[in-house]
Protein backbone atom coordinates (compact mmCIF):
# COMPACT_ATOMS: atom_id res chain seq x y z
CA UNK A 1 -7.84 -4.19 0.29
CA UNK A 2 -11.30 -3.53 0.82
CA UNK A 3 -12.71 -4.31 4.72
CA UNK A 4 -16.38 -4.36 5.60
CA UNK A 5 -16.30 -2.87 9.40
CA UNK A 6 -19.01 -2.34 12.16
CA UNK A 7 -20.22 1.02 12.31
CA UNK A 8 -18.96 1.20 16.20
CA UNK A 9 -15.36 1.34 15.18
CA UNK A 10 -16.02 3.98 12.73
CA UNK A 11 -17.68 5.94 15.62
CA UNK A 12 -14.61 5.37 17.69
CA UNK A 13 -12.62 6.46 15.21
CA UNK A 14 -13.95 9.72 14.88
CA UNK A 15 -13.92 10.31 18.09
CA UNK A 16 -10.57 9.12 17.98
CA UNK A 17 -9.00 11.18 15.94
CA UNK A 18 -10.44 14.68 16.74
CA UNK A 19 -7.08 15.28 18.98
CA UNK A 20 -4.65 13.49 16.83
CA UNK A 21 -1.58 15.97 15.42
CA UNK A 22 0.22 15.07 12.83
CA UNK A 23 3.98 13.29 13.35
CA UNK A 24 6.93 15.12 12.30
CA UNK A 25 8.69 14.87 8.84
CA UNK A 26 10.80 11.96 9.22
CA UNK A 27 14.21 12.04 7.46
CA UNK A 28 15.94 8.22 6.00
CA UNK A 29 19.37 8.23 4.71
CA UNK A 30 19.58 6.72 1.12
CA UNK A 31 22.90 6.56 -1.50
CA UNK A 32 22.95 8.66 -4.60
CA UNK A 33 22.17 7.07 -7.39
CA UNK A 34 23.75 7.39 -10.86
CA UNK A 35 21.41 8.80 -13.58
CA UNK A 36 19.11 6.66 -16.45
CA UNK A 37 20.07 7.14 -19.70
CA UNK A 38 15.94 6.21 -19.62
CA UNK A 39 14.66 8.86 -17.69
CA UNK A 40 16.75 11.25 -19.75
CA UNK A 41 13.40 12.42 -22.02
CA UNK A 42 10.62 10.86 -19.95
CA UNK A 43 9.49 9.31 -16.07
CA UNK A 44 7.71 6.06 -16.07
CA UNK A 45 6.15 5.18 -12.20
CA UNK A 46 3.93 2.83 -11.34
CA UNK A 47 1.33 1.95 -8.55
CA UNK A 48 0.62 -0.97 -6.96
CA UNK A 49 -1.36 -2.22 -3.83
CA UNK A 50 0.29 -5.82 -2.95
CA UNK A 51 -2.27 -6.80 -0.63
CA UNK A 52 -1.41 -8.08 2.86
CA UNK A 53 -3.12 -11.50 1.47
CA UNK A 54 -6.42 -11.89 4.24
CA UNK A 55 -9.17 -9.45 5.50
CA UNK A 56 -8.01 -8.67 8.63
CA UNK A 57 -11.85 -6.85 9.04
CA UNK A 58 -12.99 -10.04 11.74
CA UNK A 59 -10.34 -9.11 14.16
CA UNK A 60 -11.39 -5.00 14.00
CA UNK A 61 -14.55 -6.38 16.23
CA UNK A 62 -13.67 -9.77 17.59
CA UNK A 63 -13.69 -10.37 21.61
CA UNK A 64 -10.50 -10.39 23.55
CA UNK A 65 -11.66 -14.35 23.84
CA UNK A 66 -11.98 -14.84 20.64
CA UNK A 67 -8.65 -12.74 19.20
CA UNK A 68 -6.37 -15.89 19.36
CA UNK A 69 -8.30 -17.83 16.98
CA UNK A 70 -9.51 -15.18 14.37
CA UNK A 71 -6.12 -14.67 14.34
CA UNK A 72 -5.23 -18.17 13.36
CA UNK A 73 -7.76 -18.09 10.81
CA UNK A 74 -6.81 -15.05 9.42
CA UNK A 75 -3.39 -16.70 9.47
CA UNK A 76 -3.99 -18.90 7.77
CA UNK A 77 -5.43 -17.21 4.89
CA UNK A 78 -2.38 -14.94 4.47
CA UNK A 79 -0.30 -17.97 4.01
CA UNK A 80 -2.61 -19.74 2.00
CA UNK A 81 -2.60 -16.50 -0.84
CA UNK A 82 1.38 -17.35 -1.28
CA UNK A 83 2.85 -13.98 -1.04
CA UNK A 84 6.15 -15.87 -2.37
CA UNK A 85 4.52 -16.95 -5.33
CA UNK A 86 2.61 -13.80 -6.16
CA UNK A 87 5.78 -11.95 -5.76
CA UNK A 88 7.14 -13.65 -8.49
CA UNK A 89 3.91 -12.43 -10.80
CA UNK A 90 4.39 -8.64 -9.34
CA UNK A 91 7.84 -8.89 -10.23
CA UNK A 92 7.14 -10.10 -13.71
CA UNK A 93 4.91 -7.21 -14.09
CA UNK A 94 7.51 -4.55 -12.75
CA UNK A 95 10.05 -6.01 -15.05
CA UNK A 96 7.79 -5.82 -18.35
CA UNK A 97 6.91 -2.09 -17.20
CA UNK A 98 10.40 -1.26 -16.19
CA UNK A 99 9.09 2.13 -13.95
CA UNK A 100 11.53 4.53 -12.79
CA UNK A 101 10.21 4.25 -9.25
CA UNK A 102 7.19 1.97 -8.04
CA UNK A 103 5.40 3.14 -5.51
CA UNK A 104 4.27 -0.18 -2.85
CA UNK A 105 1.52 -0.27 -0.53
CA UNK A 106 0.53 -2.69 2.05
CA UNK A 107 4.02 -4.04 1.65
CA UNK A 108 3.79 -6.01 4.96
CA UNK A 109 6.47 -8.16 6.89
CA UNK A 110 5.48 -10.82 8.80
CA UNK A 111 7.11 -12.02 11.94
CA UNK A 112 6.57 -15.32 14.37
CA UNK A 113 7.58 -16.78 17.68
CA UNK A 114 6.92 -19.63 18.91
CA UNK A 115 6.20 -20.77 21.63
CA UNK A 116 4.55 -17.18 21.79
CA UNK A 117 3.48 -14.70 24.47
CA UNK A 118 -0.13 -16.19 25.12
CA UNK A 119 -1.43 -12.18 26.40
CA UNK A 120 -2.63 -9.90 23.73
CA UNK A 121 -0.02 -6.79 22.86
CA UNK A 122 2.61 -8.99 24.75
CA UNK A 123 5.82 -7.36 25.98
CA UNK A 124 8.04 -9.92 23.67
CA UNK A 125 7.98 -8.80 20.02
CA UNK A 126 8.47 -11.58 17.43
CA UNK A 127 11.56 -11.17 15.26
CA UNK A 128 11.01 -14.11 13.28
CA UNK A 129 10.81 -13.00 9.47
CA UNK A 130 8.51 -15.37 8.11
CA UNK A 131 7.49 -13.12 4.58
CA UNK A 132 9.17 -10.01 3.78
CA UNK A 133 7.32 -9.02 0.29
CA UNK A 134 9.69 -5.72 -0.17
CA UNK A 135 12.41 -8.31 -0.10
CA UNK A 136 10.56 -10.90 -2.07
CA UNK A 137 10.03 -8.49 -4.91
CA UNK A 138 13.34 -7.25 -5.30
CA UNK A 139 14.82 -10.54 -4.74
CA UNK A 140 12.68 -11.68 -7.80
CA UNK A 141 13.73 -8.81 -9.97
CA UNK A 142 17.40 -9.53 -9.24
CA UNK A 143 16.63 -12.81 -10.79
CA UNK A 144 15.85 -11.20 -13.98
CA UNK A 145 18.87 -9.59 -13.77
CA UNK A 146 16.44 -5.97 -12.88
CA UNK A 147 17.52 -4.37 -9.57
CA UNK A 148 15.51 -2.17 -7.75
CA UNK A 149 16.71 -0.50 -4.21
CA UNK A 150 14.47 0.59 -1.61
CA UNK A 151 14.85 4.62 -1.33
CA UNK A 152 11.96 5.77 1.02
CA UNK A 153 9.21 3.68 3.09
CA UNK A 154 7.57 4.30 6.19
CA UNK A 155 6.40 1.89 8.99
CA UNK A 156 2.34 2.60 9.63
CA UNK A 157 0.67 -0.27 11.54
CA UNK A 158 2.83 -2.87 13.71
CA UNK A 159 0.79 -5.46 15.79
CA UNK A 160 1.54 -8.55 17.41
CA UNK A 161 -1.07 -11.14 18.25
CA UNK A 162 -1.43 -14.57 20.12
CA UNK A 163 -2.84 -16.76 17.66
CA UNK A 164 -3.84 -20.33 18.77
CA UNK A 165 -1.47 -23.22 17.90
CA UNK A 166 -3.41 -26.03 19.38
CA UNK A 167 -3.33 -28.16 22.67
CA UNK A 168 -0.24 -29.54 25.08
CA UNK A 169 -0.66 -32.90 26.39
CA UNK A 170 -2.26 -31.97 29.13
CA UNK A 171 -5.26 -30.45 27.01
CA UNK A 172 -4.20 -26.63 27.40
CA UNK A 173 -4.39 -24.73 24.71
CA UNK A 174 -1.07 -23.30 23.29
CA UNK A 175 -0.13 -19.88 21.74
CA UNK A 176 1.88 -18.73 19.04
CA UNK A 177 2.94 -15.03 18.29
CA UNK A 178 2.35 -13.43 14.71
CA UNK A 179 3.24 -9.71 14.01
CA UNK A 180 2.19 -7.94 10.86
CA UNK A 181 4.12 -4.84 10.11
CA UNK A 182 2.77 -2.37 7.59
CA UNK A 183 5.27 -0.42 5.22
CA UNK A 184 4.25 1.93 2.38
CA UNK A 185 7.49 1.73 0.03
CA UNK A 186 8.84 3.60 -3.10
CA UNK A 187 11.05 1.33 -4.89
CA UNK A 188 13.52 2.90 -7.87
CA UNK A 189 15.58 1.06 -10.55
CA UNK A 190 19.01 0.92 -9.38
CA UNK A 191 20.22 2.83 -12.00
CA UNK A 192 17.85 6.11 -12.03
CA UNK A 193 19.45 9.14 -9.78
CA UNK A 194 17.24 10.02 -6.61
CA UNK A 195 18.08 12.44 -3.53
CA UNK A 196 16.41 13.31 -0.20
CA UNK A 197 14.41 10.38 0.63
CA UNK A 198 11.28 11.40 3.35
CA UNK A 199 8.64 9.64 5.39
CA UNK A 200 5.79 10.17 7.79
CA UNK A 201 3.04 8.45 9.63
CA UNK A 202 -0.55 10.31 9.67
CA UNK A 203 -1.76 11.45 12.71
CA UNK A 204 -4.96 10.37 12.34
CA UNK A 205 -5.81 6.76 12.75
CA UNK A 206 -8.51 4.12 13.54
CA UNK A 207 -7.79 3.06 17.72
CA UNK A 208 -7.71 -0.95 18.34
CA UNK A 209 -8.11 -2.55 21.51
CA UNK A 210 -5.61 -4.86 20.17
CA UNK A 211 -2.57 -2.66 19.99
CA UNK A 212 -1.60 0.62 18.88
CA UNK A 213 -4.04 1.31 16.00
CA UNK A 214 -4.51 1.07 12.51
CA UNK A 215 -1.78 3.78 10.74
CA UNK A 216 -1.59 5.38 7.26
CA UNK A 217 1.53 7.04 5.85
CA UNK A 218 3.46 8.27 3.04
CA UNK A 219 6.96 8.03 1.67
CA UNK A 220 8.38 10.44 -1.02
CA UNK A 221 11.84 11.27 -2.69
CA UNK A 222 13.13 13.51 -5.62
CA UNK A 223 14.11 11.86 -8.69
CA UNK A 224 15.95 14.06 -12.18
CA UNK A 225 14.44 13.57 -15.22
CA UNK A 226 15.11 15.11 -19.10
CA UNK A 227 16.81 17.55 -16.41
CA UNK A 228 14.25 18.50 -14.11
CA UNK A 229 13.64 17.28 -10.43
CA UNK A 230 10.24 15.57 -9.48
CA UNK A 231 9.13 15.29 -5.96
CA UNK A 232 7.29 11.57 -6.10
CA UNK A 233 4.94 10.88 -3.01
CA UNK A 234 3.45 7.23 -2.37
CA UNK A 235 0.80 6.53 -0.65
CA UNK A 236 -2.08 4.73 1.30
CA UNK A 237 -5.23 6.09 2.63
CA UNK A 238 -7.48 4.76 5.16
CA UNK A 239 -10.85 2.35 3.42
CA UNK A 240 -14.21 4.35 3.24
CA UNK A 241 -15.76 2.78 5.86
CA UNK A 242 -13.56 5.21 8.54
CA UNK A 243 -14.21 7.98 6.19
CA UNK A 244 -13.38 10.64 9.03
CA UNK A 245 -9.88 8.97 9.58
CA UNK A 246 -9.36 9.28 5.58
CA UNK A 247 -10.18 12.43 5.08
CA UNK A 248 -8.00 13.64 8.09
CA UNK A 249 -5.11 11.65 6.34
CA UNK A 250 -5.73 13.64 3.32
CA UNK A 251 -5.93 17.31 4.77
CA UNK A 252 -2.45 16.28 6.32
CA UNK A 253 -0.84 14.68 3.04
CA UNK A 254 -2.15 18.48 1.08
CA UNK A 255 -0.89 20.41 4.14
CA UNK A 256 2.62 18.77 3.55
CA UNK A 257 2.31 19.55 -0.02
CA UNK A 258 0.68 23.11 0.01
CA UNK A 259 4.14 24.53 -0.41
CA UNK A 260 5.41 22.43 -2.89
CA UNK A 261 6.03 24.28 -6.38
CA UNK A 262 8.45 21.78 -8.35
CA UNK A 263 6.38 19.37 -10.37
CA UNK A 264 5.12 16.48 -8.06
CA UNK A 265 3.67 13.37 -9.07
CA UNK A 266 1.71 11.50 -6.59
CA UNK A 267 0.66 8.01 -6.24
CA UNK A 268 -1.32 5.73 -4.24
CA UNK A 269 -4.41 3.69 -2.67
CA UNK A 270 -6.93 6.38 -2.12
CA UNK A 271 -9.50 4.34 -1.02
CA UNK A 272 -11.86 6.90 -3.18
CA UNK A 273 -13.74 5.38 -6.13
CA UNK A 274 -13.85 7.75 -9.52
CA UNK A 275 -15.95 4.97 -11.17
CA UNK A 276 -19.46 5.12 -9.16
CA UNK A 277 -20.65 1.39 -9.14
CA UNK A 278 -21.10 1.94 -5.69
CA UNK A 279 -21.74 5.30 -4.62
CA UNK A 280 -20.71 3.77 -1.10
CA UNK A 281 -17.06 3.82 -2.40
CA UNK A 282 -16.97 7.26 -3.61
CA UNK A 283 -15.29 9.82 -1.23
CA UNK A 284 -14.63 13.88 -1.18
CA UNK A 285 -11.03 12.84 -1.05
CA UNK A 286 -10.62 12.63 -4.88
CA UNK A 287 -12.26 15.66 -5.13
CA UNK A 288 -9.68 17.20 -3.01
CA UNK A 289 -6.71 16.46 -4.62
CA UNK A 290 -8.53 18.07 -7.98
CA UNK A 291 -9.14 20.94 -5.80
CA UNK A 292 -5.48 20.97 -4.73
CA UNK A 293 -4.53 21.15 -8.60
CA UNK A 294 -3.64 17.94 -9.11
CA UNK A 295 -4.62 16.27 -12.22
CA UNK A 296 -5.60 12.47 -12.66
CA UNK A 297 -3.34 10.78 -15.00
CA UNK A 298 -5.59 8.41 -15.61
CA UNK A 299 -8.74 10.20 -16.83
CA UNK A 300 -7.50 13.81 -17.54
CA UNK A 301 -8.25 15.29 -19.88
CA UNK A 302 -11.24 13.43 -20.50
CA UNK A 303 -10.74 9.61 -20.98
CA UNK A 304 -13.74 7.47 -20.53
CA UNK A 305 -11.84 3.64 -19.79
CA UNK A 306 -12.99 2.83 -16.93
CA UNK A 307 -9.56 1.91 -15.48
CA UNK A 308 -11.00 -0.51 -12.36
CA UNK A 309 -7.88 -1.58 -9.99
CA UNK A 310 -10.12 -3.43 -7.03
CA UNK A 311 -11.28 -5.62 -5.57
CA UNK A 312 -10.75 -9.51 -6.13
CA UNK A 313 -11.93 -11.77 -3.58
CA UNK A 314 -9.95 -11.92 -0.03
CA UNK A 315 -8.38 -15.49 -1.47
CA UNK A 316 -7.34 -13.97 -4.90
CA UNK A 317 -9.20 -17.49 -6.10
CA UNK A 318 -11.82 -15.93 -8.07
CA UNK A 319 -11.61 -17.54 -11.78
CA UNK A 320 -12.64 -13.76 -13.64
CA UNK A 321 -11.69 -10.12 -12.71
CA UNK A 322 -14.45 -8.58 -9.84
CA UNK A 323 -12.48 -5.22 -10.17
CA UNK A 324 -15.45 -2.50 -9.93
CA UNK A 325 -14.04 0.01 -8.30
CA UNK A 326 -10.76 3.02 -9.56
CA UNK A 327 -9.55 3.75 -6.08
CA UNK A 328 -6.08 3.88 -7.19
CA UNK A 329 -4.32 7.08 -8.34
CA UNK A 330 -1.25 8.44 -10.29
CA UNK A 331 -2.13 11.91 -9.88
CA UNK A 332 0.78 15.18 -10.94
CA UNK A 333 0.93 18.69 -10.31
CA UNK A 334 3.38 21.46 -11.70
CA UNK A 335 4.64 19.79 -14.79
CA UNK A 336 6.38 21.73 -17.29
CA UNK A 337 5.40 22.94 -20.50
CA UNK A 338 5.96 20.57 -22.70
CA UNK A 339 5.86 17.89 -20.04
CA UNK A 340 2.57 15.18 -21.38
CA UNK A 341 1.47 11.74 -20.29
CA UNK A 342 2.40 10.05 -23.02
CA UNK A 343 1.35 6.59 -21.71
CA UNK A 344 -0.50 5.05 -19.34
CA UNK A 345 -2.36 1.35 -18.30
CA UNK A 346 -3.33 -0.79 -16.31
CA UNK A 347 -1.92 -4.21 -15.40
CA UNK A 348 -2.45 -7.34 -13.65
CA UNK A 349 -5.94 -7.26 -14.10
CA UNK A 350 -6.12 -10.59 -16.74
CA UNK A 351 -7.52 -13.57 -16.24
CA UNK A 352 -3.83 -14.73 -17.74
CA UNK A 353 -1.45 -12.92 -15.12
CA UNK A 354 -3.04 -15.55 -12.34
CA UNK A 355 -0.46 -17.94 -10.75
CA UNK A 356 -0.43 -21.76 -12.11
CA UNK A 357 -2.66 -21.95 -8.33
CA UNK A 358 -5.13 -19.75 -9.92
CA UNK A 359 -4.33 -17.19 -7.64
CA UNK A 360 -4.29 -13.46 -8.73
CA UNK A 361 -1.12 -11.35 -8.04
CA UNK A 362 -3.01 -8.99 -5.99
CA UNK A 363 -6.47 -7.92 -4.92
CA UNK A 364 -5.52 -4.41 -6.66
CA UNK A 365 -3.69 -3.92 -9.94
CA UNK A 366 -0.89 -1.93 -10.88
CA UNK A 367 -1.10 1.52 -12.72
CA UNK A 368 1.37 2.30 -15.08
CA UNK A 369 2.04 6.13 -16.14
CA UNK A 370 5.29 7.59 -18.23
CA UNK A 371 5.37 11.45 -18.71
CA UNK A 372 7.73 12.94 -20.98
């Protein structure tokens, strides 16, 4: 998602996160699975931003007066983009690609309560699950009789906020309670072997007034392949308007890394633009990760498609693609001889993968890479 933000926050944010450490390596418990006879000669992963559904950017700078009903607007606009719908489309895609693992950011869950706790960053969280799109997508796989199991994802950004729900009959206003939680997931086919599932929250981050902050993370697990073991990292880097905060994020995702010597294949929203449309978008992160040895799947060695992945307008309504920007990434490192991308593209990005509603699946689209 792209967010247009007053330069003030950006400011805070540096000064924000000049102290930050970064969290501790956080261990999840997932089963063994039993090994693909399709990833026995080759990995397929793919990489896809689902989009929370609204651009939460108004509430980054709105007045504590005013929070409650931004909020409902913005609200409102998440519902209206019909996450349920769209995860039928995302599902559609994942099911024609078939990926080993797929690698999910901005895959939110949304909570309510009602009646709801009428004081910003209340004491009373909402438990409510009103849209789970994790859930959602898997839930629309298993439909097509493709199952997919969750097998690392962190939990970045968690905020609750009063939103306003109208008037009583005595001409108060009421509140209701919305909470947006943040996950960055990897997803693998049920039937593809994986082992010792990690997660981690950056420690650098954009400060809110409204609650704790705006978080990045990553989520990452080994997966065997033709015989060899992968590490596969997903994940999501701050936008380029809190370009300190992003670059931060990516020192600490390389630091994690800089010892890693099995081949590693690493995915996500970079929030860095190789295109150029708008030299705005472009940021020294990508330029880091080449530095880091790690090669672009997409344009290495030397392709010239353009491979654009965002943005579409905040209500996924617009009738042609406005992608202009490659902020998305498959990027590896390590391989083994003999180890080539053998295929790689981009989806979601057609006028024809829209919803009957006209909406787009996403305001990014998916990347698609096998090696082998």
């Amino acid at each position: 998602m792209r967010f247009r933000v007053h330069t003030a926050l950006v400011v805070l944010a540096i000064l924000a996160v000049a102290a930050c450490e970064s969290n501790p390596l956080q261990q999840v418990s997932a089963p063994m699975l039993s090994k693909s006879a399709a990833t026995a000669n080759g990995l397929t992963v793919m990489e896809y931003n689902v989009y929370y559904g609204a651009d939460y950017s108004p509430l980054l700078t709105a007045s504590p007066q005013d929070v409650p009903f931004v909020a409902a607007q913005t609200w409102a606009a998440a519902m209206a983009t019909d996450f349920p719908g769209r995860a039928g489309q995302i599902a559609a895609e994942i099911a024609a690609a078939r990926p080993d693992l797929v690698g999910l950011q901005e895959a939110a869950i949304y909570r309510f309560q009602h009646p709801g706790d009428a004081i910003v960053g209340g004491t009373i969280p909402a438990t409510d699950v009103v849209v789970d799109f994790v859930e959602l997508i898997r839930d629309s796989l298993a439909a097509r009789g493709i199952h997919y199991t969750v097998v690392a994802a962190d939990s970045t950004t968690d905020i609750e906020l009063p939103i306003f729900a109208g008037f009583d009959g005595g001409g108060s206003p009421t509140f209701d309670d919305v909470r947006l939680t943040d996950r960055d997931a990897l997803l693998a086919r049920a039937d593809v072997q994986v082992a010792n599932p990690a997660h981690a929250v950056y420690g650098a981050y954009i400060p809110l007034d409204l609650g704790p902050g705006v978080h990045e993370g990553w989520s990452g697990v080994d997966v065997t392949a033709g015989g060899r073991t992968y590490r596969v990292i997903s994940t999501h880097l701050e936008y380029q308007e809190a370009l300190p905060v992003q670059l931060l994020q990516a020192q600490e995702l390389l630091a994690t890394l800089s010892t890693e010597t099995r081949p590693t294949i690493l995915l996500g929203d970079f929030n860095s633009d190789a295109y150029g449309a708008d030299p705005t978008r472009a940021t020294p992160t990508l330029g880091m990760m080449r530095d880091a040895g790690f090669t672009d799947a997409w344009a290495d060695p030397g392709r010239q498609a353009p491979g654009l992945t965002c943005c579409q307008a905040s209500d996924l309504l617009n009738p042609f693609g406005a992608f202009d920007e490659r902020g998305d990434f498959v990027f590896s490192r390590n391989l083994p001889a003999g180890v080539h991308i053998v295929s790689r593209h981009i989806m979601g990005d057609h006028p024809g993968d829209r919803l009957p509603s006209g909406l787009w699946p996403s305001d990014h689209a998916a990347i698609v890479v096998t090696f082998r």
